[in-house]
PDB file of N, CA and C in Angstrom:
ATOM      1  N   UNK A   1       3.876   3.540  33.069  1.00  0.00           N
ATOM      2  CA  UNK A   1       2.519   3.258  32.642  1.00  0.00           C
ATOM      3  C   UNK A   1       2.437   3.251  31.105  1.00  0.00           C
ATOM      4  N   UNK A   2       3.039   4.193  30.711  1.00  0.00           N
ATOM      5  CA  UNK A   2       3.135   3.712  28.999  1.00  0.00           C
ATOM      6  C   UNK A   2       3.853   2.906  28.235  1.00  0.00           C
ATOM      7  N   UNK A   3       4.634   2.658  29.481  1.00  0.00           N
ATOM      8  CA  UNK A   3       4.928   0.939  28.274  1.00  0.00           C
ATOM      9  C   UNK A   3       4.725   0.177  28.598  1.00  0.00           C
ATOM     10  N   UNK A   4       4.272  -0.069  29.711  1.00  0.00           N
ATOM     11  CA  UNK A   4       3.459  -1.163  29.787  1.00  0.00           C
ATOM     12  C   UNK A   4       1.813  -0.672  28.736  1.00  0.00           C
ATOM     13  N   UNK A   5       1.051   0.348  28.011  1.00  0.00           N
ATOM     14  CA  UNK A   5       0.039   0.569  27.429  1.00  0.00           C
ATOM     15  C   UNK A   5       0.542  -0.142  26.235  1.00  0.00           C
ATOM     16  N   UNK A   6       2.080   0.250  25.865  1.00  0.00           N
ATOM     17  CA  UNK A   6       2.744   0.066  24.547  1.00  0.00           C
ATOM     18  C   UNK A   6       2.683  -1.187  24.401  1.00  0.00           C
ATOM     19  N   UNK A   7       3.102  -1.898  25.344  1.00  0.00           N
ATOM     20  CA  UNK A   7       3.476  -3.759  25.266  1.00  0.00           C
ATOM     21  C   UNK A   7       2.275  -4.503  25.002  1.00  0.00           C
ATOM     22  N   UNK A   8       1.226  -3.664  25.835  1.00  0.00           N
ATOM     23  CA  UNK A   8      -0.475  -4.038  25.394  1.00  0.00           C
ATOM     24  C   UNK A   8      -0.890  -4.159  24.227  1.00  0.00           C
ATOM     25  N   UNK A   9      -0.948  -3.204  23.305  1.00  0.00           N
ATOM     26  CA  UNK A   9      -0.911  -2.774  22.263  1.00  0.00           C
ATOM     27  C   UNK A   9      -0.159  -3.062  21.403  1.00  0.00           C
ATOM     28  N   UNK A  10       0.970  -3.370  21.458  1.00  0.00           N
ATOM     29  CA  UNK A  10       1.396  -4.260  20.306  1.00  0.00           C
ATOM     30  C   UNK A  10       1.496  -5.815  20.325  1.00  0.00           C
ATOM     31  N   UNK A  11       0.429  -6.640  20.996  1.00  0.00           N
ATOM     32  CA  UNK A  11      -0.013  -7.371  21.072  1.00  0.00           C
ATOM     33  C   UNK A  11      -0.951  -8.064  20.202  1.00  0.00           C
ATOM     34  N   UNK A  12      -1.364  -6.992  19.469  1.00  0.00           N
ATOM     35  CA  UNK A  12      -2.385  -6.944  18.430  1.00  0.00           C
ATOM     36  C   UNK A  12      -2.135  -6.630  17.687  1.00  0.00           C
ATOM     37  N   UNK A  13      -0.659  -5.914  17.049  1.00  0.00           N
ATOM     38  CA  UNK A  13      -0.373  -5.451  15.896  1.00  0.00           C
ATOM     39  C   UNK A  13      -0.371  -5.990  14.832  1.00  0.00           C
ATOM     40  N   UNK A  14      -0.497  -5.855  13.234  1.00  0.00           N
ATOM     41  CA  UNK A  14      -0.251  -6.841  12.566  1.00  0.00           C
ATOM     42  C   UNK A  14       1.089  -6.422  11.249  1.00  0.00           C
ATOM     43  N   UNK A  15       1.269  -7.232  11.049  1.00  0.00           N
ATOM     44  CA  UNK A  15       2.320  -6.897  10.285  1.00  0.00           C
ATOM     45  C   UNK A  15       1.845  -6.325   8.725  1.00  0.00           C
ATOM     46  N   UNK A  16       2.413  -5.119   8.210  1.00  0.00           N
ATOM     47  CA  UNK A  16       1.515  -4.660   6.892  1.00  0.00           C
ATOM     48  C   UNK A  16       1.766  -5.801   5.707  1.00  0.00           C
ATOM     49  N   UNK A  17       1.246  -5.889   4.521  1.00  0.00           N
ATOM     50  CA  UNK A  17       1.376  -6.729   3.621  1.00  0.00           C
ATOM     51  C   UNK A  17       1.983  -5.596   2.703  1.00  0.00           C
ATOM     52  N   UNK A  18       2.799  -6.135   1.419  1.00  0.00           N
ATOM     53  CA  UNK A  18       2.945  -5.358   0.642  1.00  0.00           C
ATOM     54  C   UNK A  18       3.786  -4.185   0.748  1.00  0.00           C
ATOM     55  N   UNK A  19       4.829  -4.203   1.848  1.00  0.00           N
ATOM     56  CA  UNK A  19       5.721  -3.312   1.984  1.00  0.00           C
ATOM     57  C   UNK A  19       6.363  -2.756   1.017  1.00  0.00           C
ATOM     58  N   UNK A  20       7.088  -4.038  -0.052  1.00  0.00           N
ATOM     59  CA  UNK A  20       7.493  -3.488  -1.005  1.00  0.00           C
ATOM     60  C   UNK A  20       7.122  -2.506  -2.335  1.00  0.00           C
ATOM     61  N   UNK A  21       5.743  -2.510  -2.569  1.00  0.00           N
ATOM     62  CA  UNK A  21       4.665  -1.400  -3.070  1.00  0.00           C
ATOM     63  C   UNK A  21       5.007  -0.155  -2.653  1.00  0.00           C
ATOM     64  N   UNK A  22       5.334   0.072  -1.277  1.00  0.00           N
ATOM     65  CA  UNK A  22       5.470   1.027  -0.903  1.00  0.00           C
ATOM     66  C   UNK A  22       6.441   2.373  -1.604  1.00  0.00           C
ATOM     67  N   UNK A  23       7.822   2.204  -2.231  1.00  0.00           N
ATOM     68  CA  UNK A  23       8.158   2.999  -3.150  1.00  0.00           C
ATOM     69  C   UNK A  23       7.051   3.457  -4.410  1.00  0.00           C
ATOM     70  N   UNK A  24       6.779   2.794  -5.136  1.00  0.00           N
ATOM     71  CA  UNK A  24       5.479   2.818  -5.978  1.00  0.00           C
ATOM     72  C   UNK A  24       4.525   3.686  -5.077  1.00  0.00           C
ATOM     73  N   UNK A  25       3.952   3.444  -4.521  1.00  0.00           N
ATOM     74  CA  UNK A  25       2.408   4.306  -4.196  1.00  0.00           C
ATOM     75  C   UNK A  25       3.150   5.945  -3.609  1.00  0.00           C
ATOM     76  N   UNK A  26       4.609   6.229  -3.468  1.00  0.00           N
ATOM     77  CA  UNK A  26       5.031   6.962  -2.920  1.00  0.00           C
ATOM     78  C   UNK A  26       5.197   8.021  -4.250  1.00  0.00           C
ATOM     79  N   UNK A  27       5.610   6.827  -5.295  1.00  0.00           N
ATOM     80  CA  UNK A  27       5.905   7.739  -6.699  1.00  0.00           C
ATOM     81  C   UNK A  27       4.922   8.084  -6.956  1.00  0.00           C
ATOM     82  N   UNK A  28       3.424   7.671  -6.812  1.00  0.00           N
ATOM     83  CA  UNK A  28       2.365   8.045  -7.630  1.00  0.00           C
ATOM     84  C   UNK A  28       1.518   7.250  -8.642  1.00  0.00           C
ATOM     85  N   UNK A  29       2.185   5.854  -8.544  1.00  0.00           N
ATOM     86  CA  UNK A  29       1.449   4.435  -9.070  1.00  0.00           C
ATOM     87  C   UNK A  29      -0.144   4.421  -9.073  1.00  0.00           C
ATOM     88  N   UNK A  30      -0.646   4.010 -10.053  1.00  0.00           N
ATOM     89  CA  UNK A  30      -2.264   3.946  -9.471  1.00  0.00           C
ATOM     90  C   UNK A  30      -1.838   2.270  -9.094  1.00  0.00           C
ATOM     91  N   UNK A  31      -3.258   1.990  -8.008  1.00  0.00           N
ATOM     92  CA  UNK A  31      -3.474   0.715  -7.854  1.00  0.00           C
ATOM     93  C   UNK A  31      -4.786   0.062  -7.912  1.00  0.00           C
ATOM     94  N   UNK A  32      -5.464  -0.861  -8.133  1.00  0.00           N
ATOM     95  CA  UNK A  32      -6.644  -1.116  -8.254  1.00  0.00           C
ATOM     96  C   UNK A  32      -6.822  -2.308  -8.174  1.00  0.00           C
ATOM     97  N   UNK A  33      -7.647  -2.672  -6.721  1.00  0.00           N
ATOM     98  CA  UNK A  33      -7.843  -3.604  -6.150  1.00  0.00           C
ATOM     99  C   UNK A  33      -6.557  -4.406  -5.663  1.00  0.00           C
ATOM    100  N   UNK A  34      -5.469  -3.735  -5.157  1.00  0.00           N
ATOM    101  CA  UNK A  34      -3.855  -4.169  -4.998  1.00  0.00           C
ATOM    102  C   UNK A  34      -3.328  -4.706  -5.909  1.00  0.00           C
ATOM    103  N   UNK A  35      -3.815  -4.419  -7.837  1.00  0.00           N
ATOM    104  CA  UNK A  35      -3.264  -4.512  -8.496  1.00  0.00           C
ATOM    105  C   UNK A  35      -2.615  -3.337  -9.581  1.00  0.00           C
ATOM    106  N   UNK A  36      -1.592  -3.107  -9.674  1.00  0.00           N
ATOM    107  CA  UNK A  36      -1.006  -1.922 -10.293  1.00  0.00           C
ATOM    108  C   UNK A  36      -1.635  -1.618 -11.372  1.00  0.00           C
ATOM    109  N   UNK A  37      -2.012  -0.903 -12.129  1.00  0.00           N
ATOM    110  CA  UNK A  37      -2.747  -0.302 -13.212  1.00  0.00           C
ATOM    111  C   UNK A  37      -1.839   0.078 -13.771  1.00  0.00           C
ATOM    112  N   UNK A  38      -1.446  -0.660 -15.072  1.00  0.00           N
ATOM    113  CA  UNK A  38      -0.648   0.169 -16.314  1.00  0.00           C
ATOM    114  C   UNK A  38      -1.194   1.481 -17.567  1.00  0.00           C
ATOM    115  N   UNK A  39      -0.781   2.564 -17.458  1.00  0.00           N
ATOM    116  CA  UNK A  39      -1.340   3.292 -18.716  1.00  0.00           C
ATOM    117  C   UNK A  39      -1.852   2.513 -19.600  1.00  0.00           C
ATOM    118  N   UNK A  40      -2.069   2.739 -20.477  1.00  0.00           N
ATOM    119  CA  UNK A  40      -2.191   2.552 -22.248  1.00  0.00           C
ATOM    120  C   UNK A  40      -2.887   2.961 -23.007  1.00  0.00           C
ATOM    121  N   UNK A  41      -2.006   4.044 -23.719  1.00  0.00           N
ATOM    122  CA  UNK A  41      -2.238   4.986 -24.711  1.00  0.00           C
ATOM    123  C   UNK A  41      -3.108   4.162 -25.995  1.00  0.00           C
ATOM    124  N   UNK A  42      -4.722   4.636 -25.436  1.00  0.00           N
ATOM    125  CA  UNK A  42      -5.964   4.028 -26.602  1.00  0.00           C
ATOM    126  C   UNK A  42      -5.903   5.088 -27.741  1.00  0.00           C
ATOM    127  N   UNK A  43      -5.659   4.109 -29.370  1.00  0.00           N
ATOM    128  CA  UNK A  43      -5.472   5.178 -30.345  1.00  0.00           C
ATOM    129  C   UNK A  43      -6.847   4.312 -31.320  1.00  0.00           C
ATOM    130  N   UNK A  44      -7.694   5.273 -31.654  1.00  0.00           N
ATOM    131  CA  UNK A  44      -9.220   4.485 -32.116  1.00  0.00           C
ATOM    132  C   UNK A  44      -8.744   5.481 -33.401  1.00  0.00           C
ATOM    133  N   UNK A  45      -9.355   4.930 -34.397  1.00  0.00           N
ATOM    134  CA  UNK A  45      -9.453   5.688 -35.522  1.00  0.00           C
ATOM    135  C   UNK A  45     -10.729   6.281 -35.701  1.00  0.00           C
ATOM    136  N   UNK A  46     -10.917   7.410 -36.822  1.00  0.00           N
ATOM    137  CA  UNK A  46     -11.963   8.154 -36.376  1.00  0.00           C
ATOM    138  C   UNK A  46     -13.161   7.376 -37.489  1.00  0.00           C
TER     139      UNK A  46
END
C-alpha cells in the first residue's frame, strides 16, 4: 500500500530549480529575490 501511495505521489513532483545554489545557501550566502547579494563595504566621508 505504500508504494503504490509513493508512485501516486510522485506523480506530481517537481523537479527543484537552482540546485546548484545549493552549496551557497548552505555556506550562508544572502539571496534576494534568487539573486545573490554581494557585500560592499560603504565608506561615506564625514
Amino acid at each position: 500500500m505504500v508504494f503504490k501511495l509513493v508512485g501516486a505521489a510522485s506523480k506530481t513532483w517537481r523537479r527543484l530549480k537552482g540546485t546548484n545554489q545549493l552549496p551557497k545557501v548552505i555556506s550562508g550566502v544572502k539571496f534576494a529575490d534568487g539573486i545573490e547579494v554581494i557585500p560592499t563595504a560603504e565608506v561615506r566621508a564625514a
